[in-house]
N, C-alpha and C. Protein backbone atom coordinates (compact mmCIF):
# COMPACT_ATOMS: atom_id res chain seq x y z
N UNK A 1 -24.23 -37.41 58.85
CA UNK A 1 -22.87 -36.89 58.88
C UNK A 1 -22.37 -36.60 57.47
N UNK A 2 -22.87 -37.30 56.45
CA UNK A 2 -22.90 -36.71 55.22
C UNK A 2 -22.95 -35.46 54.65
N UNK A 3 -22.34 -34.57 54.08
CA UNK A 3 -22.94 -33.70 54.05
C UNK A 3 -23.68 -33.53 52.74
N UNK A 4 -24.89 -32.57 52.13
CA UNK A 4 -25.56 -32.55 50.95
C UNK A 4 -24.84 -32.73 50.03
N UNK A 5 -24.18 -31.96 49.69
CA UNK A 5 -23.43 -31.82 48.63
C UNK A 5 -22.38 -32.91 47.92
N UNK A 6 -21.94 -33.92 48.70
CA UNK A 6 -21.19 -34.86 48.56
C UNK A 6 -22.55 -36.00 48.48
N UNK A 7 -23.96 -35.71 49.16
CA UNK A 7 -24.32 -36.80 48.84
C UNK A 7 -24.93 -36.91 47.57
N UNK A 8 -25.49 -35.18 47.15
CA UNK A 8 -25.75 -35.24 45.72
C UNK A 8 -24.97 -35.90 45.06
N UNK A 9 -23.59 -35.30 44.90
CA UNK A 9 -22.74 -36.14 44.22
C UNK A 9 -22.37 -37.56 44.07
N UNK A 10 -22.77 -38.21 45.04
CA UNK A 10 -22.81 -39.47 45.18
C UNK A 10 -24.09 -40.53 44.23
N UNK A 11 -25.27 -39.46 44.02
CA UNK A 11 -26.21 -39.72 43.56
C UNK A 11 -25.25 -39.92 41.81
N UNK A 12 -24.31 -39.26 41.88
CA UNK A 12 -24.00 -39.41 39.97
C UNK A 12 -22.27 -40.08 40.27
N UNK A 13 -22.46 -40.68 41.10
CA UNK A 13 -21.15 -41.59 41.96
C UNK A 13 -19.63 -41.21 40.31
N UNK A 14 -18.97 -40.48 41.11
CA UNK A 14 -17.31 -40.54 40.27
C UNK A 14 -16.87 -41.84 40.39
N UNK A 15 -16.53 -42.41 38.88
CA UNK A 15 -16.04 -43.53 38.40
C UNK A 15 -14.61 -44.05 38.63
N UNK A 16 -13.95 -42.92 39.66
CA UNK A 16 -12.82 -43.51 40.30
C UNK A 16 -12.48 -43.95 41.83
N UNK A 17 -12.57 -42.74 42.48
CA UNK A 17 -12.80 -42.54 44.22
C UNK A 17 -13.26 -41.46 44.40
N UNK A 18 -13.39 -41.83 45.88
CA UNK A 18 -13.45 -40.41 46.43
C UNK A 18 -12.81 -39.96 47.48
N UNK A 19 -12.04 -39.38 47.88
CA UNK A 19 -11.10 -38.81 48.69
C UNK A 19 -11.97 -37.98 49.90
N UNK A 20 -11.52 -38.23 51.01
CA UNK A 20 -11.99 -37.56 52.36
C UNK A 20 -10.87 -37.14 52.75
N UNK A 21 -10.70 -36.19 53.46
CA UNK A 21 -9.70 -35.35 53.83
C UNK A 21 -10.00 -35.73 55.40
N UNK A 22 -9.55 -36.13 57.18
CA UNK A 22 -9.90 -35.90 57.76
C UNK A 22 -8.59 -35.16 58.91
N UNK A 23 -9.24 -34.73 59.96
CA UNK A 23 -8.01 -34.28 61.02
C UNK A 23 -7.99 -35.18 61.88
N UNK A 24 -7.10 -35.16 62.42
CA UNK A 24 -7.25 -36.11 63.88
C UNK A 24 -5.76 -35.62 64.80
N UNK A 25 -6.20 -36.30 66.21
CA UNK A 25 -4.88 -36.19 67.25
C UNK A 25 -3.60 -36.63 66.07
N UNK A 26 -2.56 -35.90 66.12
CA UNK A 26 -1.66 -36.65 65.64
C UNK A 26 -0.60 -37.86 66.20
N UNK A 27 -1.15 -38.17 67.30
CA UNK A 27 -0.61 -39.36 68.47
C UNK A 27 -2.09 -40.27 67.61
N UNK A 28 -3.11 -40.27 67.21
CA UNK A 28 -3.80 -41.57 67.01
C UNK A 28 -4.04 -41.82 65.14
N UNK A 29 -3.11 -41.30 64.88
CA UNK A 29 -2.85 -41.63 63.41
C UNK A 29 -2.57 -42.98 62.42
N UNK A 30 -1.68 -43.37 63.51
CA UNK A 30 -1.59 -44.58 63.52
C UNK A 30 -2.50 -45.38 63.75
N UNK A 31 -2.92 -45.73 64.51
CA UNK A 31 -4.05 -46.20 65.34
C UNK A 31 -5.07 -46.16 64.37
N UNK A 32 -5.65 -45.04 63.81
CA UNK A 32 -6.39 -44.50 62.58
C UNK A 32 -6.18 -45.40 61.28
N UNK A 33 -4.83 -45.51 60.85
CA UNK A 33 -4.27 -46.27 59.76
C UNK A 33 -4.74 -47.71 59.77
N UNK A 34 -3.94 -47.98 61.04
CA UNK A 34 -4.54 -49.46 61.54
C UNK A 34 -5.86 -49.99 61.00
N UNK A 35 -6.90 -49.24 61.82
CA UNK A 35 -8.05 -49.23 61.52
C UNK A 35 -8.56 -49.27 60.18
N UNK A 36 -8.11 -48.40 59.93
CA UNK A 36 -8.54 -48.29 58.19
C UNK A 36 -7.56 -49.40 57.50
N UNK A 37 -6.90 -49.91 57.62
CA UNK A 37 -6.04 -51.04 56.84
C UNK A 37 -6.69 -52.04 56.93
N UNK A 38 -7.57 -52.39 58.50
CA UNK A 38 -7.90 -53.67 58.84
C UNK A 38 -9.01 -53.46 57.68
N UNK A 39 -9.87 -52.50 57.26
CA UNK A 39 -11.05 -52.83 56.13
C UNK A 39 -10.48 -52.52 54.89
N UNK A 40 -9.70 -53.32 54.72
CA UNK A 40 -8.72 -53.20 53.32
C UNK A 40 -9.24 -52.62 51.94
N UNK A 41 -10.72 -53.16 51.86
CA UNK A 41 -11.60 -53.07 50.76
C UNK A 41 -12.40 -51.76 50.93
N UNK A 42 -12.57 -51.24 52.08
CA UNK A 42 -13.28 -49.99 52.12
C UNK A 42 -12.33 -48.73 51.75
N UNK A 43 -11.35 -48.84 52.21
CA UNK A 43 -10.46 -47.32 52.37
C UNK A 43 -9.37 -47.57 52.61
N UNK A 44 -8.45 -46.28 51.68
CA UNK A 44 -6.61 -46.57 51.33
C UNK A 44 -6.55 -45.22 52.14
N UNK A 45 -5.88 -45.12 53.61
CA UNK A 45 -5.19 -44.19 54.08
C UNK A 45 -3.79 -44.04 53.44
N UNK A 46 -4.21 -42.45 53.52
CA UNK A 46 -2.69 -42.15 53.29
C UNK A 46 -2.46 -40.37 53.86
N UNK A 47 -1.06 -40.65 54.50
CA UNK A 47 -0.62 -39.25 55.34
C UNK A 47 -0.78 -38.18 54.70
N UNK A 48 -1.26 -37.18 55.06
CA UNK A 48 -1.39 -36.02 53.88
C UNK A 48 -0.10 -35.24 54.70
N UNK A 49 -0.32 -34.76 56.32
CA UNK A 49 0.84 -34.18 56.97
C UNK A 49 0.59 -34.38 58.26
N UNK A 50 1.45 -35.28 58.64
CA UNK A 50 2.01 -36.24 59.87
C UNK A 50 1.65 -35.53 61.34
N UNK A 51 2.25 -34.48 61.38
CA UNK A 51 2.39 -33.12 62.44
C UNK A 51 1.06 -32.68 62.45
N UNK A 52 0.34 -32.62 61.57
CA UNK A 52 -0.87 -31.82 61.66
C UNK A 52 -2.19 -32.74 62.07
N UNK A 53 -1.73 -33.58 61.86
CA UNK A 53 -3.10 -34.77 61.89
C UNK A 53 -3.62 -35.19 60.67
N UNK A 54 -3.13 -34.81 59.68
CA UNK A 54 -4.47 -34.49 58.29
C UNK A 54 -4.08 -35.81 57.42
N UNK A 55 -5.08 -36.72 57.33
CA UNK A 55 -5.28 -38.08 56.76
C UNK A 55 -6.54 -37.85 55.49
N UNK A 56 -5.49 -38.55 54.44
CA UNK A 56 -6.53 -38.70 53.13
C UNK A 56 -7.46 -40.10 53.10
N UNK A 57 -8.23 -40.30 52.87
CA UNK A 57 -9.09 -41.57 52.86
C UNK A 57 -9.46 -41.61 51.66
N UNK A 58 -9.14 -42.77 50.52
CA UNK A 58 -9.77 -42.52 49.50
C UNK A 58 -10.48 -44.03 49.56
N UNK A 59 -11.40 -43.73 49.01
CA UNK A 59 -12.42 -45.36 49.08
C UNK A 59 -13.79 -45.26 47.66
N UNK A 60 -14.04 -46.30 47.43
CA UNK A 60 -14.74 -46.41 46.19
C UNK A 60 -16.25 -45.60 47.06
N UNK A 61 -16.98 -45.00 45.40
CA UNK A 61 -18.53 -44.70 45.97
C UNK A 61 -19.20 -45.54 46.42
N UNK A 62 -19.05 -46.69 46.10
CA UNK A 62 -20.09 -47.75 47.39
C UNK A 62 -19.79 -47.81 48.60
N UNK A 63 -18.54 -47.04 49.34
CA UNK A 63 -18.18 -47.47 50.45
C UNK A 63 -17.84 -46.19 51.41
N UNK A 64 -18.65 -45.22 50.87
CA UNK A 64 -18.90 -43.87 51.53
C UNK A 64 -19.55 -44.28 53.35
N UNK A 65 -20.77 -44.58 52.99
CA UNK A 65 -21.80 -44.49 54.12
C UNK A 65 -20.65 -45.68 55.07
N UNK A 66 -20.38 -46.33 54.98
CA UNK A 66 -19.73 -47.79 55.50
C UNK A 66 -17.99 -46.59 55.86
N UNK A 67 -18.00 -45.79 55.26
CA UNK A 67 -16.37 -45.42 56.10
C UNK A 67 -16.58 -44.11 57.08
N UNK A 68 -17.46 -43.88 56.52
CA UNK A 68 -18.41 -42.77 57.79
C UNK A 68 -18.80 -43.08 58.90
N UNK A 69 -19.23 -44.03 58.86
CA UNK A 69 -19.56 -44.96 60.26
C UNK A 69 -18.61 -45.73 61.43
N UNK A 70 -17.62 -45.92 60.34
CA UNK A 70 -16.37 -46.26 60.65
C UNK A 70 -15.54 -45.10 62.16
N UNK A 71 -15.24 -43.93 60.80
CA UNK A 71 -15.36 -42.70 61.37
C UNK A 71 -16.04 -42.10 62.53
N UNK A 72 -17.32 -42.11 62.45
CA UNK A 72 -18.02 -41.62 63.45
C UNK A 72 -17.60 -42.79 65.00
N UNK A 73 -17.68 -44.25 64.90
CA UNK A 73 -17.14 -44.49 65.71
C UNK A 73 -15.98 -44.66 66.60
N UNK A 74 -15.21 -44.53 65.09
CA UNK A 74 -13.58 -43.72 65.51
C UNK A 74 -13.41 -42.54 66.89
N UNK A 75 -14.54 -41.70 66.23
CA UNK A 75 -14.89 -40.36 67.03
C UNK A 75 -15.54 -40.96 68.27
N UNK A 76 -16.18 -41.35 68.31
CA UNK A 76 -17.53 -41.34 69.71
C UNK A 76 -16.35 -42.35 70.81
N UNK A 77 -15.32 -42.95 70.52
CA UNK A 77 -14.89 -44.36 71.13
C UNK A 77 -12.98 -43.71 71.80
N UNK A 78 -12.48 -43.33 70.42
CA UNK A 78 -11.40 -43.31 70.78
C UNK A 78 -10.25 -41.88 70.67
N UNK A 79 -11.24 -40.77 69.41
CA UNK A 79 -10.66 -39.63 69.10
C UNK A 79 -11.82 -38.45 69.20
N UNK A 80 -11.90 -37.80 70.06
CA UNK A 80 -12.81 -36.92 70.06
C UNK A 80 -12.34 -35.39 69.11
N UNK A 81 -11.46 -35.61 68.89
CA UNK A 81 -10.64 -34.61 67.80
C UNK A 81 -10.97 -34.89 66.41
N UNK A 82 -11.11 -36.32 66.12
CA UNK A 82 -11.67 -36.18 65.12
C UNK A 82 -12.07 -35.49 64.08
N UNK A 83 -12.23 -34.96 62.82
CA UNK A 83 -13.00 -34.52 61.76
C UNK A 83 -12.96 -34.22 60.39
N UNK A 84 -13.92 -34.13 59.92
CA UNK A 84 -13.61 -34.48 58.32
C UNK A 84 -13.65 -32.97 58.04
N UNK A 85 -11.97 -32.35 57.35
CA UNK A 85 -12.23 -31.19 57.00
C UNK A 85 -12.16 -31.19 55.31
N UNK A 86 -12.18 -31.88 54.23
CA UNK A 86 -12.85 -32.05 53.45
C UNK A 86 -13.06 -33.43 52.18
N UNK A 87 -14.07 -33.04 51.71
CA UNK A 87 -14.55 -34.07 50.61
C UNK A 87 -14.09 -33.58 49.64
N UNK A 88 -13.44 -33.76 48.32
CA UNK A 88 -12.74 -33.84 47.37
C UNK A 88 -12.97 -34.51 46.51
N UNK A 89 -13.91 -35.75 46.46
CA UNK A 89 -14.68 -36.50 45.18
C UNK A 89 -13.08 -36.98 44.76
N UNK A 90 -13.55 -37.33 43.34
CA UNK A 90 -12.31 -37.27 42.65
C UNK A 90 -11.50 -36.31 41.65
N UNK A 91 -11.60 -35.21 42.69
CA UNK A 91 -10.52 -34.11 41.95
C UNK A 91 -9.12 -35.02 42.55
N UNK A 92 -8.49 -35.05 41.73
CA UNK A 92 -7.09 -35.64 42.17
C UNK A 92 -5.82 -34.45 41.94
N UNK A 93 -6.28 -33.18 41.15
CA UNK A 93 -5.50 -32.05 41.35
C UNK A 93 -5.32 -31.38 42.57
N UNK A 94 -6.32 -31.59 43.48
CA UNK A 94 -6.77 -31.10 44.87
C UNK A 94 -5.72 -31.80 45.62
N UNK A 95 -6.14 -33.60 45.31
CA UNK A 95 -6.22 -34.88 46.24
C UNK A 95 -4.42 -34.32 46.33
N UNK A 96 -3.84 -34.12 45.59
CA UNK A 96 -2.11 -34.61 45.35
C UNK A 96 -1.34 -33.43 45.89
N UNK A 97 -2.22 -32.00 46.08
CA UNK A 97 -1.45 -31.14 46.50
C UNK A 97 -1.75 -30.86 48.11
């Protein structure tokens, strides 16, 4: 579920975060948050736009593969809407707008 390009990048891991962009139902956002709060140490949700579904995930490079999985079972269990529409590394000019 990785995709290449983020995992190359991962191979030269950014020394701050990395930001995932994902969509989801906007009724399980919450729910989403939750989730991601309960692994405190993996990933900092935060609303990008409420109405739309669109959730930022930023989490350290060790904890890529471990919030993907997360994710994917997010998807297979409770949001079939689900999806990651993008990776952003740590551009934070991107991340903020």
């Amino acid at each position: 579920m990785i995709s290449s390009e983020l995992s190359e990048r991962l191979k030269n891991p950014p020394t701050k975060s990395v930001n995932i962009v994902i969509k989801c139902n906007p009724e399980m956002m919450n729910f989403i948050s939750m989730v991601m709060n309960g692994y405190d140490r993996i990933t900092l949700p935060r609303t990008r736009h409420g109405k739309e579904g669109i959730l930022d995930l930023l989490t350290s490079p060790d904890f890529v593969e471990d919030l993907y999985r997360i994710l994917e079972d997010i998807k297979q269990n409770y949001d079939s809407t689900l999806e990651i529409i993008g990776e952003l590394g740590d551009d934070w000019l991107v991340a903020v707008t």
